[in-house]
N, C-alpha and C. Protein backbone atom coordinates (compact mmCIF):
# COMPACT_ATOMS: atom_id res chain seq x y z
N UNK A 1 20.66 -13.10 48.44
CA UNK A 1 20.46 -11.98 47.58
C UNK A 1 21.78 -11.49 47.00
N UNK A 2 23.03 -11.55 47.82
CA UNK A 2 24.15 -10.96 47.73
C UNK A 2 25.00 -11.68 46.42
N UNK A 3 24.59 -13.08 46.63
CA UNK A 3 24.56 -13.87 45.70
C UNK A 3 23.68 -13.73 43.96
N UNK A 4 22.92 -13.86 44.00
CA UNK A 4 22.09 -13.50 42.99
C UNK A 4 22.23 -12.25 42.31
N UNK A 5 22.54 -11.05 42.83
CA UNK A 5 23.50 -9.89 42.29
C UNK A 5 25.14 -10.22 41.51
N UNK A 6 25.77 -10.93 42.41
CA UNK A 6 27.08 -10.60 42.17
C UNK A 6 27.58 -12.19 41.53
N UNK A 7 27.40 -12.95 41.89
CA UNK A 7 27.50 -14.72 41.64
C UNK A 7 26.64 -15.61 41.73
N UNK A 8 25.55 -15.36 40.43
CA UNK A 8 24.62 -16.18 40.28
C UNK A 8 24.62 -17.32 40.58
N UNK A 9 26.02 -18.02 39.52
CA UNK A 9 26.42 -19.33 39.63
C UNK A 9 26.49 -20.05 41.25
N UNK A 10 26.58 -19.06 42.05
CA UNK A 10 26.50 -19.86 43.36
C UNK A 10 25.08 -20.33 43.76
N UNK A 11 24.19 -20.02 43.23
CA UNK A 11 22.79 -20.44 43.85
C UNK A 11 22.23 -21.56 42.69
N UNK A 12 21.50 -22.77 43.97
CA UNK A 12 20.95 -23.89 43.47
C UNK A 12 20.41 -23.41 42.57
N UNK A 13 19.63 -24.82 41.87
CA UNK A 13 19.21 -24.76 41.00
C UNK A 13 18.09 -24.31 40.97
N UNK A 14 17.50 -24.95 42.60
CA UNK A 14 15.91 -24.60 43.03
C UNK A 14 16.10 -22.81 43.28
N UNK A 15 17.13 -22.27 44.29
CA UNK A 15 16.89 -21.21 44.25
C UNK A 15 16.92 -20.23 42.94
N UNK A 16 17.80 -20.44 42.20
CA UNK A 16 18.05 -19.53 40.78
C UNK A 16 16.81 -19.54 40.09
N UNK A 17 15.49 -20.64 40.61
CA UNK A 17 14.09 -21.02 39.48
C UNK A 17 13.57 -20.60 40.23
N UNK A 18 13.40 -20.29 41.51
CA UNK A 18 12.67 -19.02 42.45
C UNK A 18 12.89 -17.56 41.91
N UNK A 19 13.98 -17.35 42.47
CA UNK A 19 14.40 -15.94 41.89
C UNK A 19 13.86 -15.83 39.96
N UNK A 20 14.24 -16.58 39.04
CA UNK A 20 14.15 -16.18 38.10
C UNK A 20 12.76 -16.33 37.28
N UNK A 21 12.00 -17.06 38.59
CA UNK A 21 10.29 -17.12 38.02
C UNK A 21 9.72 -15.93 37.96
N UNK A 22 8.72 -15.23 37.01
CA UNK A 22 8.31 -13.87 37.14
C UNK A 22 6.98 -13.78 37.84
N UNK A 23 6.24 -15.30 38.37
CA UNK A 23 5.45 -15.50 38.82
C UNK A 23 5.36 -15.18 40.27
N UNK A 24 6.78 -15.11 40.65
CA UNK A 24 7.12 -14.97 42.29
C UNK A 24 7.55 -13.66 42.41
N UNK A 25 6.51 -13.10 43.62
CA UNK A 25 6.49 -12.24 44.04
C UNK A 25 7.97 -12.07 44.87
N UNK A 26 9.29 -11.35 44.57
CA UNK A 26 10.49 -10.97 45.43
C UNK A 26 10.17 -10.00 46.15
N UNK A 27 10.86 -10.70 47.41
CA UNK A 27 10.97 -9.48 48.61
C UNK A 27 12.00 -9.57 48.78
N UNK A 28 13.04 -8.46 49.60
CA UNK A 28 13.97 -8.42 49.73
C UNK A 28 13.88 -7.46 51.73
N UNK A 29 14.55 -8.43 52.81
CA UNK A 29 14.65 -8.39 54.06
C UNK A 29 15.30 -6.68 54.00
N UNK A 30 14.64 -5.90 54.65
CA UNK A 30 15.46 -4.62 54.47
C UNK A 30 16.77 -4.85 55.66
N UNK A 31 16.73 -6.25 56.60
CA UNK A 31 17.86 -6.39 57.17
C UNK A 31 18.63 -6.85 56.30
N UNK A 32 19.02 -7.24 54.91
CA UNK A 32 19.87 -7.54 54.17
C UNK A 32 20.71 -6.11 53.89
N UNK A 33 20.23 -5.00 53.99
CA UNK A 33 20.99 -3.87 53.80
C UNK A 33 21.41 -3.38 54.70
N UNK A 34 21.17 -3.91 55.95
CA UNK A 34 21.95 -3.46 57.69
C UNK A 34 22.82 -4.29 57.16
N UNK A 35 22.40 -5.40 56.75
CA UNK A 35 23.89 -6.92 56.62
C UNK A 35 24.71 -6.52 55.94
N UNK A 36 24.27 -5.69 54.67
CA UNK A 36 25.71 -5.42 53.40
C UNK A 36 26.47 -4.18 54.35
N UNK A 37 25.95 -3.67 54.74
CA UNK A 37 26.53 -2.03 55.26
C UNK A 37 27.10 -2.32 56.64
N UNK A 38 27.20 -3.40 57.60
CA UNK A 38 27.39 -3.67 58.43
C UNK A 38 28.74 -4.58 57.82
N UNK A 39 28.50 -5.48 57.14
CA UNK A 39 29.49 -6.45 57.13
C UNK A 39 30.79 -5.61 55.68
N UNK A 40 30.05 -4.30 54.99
CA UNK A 40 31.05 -3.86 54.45
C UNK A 40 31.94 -2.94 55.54
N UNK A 41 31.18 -2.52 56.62
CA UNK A 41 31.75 -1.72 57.86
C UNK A 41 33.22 -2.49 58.36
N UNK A 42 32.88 -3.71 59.02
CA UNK A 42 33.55 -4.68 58.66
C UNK A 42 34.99 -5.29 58.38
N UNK A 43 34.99 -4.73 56.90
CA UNK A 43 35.47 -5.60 56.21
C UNK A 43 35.58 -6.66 56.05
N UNK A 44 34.33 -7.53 56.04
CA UNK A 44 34.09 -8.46 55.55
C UNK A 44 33.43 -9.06 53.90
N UNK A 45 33.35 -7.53 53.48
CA UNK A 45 32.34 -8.02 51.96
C UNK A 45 33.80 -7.49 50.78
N UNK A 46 34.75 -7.26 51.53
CA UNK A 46 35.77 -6.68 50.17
C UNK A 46 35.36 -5.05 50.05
N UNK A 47 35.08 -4.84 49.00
CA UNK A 47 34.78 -3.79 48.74
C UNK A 47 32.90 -3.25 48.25
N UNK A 48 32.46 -3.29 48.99
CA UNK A 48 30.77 -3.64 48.73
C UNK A 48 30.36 -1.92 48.43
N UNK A 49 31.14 -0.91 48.30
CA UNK A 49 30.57 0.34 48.40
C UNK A 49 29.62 0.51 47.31
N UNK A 50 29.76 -0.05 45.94
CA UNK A 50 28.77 -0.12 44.73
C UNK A 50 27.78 -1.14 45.15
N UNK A 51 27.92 -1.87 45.98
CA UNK A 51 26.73 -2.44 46.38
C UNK A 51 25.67 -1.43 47.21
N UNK A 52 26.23 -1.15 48.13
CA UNK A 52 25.54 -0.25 48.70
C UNK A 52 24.70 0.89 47.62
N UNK A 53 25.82 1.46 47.45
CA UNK A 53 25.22 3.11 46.20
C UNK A 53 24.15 2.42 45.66
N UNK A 54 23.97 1.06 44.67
CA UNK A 54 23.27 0.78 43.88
C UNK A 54 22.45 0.19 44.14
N UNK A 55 22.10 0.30 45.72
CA UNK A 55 21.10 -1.13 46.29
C UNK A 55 19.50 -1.02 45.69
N UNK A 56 19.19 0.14 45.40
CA UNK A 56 17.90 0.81 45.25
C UNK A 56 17.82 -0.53 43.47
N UNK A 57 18.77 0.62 43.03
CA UNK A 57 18.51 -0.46 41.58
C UNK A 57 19.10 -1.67 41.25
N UNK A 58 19.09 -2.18 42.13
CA UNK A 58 19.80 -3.92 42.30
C UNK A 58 18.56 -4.42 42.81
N UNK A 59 17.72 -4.23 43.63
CA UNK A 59 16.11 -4.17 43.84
C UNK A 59 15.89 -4.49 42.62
N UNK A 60 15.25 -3.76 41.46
CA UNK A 60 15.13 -3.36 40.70
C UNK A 60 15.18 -4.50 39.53
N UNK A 61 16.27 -4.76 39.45
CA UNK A 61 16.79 -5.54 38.34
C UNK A 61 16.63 -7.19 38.72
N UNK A 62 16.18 -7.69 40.11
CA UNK A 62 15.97 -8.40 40.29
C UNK A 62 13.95 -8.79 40.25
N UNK A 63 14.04 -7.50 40.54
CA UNK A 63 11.96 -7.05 40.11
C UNK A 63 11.40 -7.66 41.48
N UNK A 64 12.46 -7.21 42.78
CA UNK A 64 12.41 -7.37 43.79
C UNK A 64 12.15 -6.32 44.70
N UNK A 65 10.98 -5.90 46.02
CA UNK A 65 10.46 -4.94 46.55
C UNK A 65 11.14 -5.54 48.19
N UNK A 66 11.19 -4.26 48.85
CA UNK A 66 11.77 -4.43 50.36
C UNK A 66 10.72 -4.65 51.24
N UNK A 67 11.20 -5.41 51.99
CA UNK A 67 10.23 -6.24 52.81
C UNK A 67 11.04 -5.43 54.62
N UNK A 68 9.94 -4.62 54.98
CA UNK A 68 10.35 -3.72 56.34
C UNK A 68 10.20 -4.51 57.25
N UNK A 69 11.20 -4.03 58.08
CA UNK A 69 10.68 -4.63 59.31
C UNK A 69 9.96 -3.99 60.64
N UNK A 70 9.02 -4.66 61.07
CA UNK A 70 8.06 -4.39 62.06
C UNK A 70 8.51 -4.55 63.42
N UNK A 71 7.95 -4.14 64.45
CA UNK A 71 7.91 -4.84 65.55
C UNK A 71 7.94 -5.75 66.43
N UNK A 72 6.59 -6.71 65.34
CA UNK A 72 6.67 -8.44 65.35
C UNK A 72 7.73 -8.86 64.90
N UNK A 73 8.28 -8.24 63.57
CA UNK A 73 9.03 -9.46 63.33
C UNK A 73 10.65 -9.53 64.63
N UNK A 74 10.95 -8.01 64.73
CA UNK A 74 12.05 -8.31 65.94
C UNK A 74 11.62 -8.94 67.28
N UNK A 75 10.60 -8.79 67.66
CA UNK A 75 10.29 -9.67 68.89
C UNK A 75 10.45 -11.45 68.66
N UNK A 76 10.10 -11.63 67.13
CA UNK A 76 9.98 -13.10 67.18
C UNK A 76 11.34 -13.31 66.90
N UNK A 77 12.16 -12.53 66.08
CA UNK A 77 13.67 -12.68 66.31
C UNK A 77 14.39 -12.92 67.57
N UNK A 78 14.34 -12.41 68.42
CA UNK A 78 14.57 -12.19 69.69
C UNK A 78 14.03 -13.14 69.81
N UNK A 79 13.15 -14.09 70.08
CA UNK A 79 12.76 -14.96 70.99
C UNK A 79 12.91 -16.47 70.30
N UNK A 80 13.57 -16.23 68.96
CA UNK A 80 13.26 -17.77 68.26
C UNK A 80 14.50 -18.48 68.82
N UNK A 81 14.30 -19.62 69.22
CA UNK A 81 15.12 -21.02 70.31
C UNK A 81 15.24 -21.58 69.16
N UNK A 82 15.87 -21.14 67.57
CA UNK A 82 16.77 -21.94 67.32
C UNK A 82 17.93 -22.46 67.56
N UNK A 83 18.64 -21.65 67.92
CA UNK A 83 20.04 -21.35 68.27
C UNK A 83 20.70 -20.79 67.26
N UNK A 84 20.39 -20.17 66.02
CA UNK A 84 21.00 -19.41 65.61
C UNK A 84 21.46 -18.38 66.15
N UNK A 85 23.12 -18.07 65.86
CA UNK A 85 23.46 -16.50 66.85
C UNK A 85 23.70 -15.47 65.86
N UNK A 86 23.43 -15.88 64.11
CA UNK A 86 23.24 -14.27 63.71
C UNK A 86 21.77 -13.58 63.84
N UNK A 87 21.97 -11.78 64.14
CA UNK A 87 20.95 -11.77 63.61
C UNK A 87 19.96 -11.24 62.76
N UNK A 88 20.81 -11.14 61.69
CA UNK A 88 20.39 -10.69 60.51
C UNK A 88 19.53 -12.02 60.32
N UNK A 89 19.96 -12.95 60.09
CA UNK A 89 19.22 -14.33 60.00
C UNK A 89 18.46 -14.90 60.35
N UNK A 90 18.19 -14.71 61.93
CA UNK A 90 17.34 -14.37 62.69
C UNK A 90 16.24 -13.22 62.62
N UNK A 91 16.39 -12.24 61.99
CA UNK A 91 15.21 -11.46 61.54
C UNK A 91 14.60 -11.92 60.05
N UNK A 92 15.39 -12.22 59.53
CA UNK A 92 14.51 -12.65 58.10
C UNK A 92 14.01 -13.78 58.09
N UNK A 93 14.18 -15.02 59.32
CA UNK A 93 13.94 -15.77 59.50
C UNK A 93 12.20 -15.23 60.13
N UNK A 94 12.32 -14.95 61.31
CA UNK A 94 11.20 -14.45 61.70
C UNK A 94 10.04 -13.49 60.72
N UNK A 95 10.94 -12.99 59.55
CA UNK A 95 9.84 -12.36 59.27
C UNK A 95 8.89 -13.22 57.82
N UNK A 96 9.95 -14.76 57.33
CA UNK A 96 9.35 -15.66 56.62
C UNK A 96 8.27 -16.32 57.57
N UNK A 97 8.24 -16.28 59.05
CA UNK A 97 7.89 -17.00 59.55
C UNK A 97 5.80 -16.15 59.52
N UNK A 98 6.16 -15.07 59.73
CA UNK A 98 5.24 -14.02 59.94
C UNK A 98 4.51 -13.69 59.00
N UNK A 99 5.28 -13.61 58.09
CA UNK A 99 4.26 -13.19 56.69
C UNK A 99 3.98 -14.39 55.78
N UNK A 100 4.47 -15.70 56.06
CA UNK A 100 4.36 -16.58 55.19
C UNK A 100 5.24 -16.81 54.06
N UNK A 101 6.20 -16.44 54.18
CA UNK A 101 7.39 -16.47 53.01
C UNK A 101 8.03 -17.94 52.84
N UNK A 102 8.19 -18.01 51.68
CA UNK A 102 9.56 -18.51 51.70
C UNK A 102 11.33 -18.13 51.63
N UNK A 103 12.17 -18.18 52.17
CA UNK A 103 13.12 -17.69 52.47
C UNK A 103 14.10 -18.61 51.70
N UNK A 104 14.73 -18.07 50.64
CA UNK A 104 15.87 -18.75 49.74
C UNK A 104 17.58 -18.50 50.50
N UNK A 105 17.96 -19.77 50.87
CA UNK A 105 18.98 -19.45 52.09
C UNK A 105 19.72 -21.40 51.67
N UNK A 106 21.00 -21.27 52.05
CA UNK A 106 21.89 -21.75 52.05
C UNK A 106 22.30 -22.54 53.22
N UNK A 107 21.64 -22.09 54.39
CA UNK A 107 21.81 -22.43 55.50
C UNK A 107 20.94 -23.17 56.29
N UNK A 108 21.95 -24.25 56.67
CA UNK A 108 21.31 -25.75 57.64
C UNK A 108 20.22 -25.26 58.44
N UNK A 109 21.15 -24.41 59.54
CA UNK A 109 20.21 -23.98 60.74
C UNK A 109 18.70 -23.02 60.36
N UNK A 110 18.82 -22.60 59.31
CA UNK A 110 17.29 -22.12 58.92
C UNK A 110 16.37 -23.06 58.44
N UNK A 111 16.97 -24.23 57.39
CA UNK A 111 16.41 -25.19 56.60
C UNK A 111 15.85 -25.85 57.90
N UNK A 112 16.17 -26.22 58.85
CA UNK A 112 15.78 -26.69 60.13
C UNK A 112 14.74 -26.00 61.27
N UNK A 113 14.48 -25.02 61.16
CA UNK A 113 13.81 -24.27 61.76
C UNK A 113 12.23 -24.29 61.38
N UNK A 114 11.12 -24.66 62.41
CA UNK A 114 10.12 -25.03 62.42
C UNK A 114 9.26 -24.02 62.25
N UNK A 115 8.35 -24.16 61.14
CA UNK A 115 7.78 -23.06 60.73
C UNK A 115 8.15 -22.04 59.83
N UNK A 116 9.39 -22.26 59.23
CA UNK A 116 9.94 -21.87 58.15
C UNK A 116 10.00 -22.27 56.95
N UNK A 117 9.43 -22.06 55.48
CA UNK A 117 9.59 -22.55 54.41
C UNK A 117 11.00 -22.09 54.03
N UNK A 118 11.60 -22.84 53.20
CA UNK A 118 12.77 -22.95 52.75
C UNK A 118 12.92 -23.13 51.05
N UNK A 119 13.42 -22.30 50.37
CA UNK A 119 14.64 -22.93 49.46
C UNK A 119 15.92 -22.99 49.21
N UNK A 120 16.20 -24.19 48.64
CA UNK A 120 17.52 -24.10 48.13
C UNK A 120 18.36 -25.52 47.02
């Protein structure tokens, strides 16, 4: 997502024709905004404070709605034997797993994970 806001050019080809289909319903992990606000805590995102302020209408402009998290989905976080050790990644993982999503991600260890649809 962080991507698709700020450096399009970084996302495949498959993901950029996800995101930019109007046919596809966007969700957006409301753990992606523990992730920006956590990893701008950090200092790991540079300077992300306009990310933050503007997250509502960065939603928005992507014609993307927040996807909450439940109960289920942290329990199945907690318990998924991938071996992933983030877990921001681990919750949005679980919650593609739960609601039937597909999850547009960059990363091996999710693309690998059973019961997960994937793009990228």
């Amino acid at each position: 997502m962080l991507w698709a806001w700020t450096e399009p050019a970084r996302l495949s080809a498959d993901a950029h024709a996800a995101v930019s289909d109007r046919d596809n319903d966007l969700l957006v992990s409301a753990a992606s905004a523990w992730e920006i606000a956590t990893k701008n805590r950090l200092g790991k995102l540079g300077r992300a404070d306009g990310l933050i302020a503007g997250y509502a209408r960065n939603l928005e402009r992507l014609r993307a709605r927040e996807l909450l998290i439940t109960s289920s989905h942290a329990l199945l976080a907690g318990g998924l034997t991938c071996g992933h050790q983030d877990p921001f990644d681990r919750l949005i993982a679980a919650q593609g797993i739960l609601e039937g999503l597909s999850v547009i991600t960059a990363d091996p260890a999710l693309h690998a994970l059973d019961g997960l649809a994937t793009h990228w």
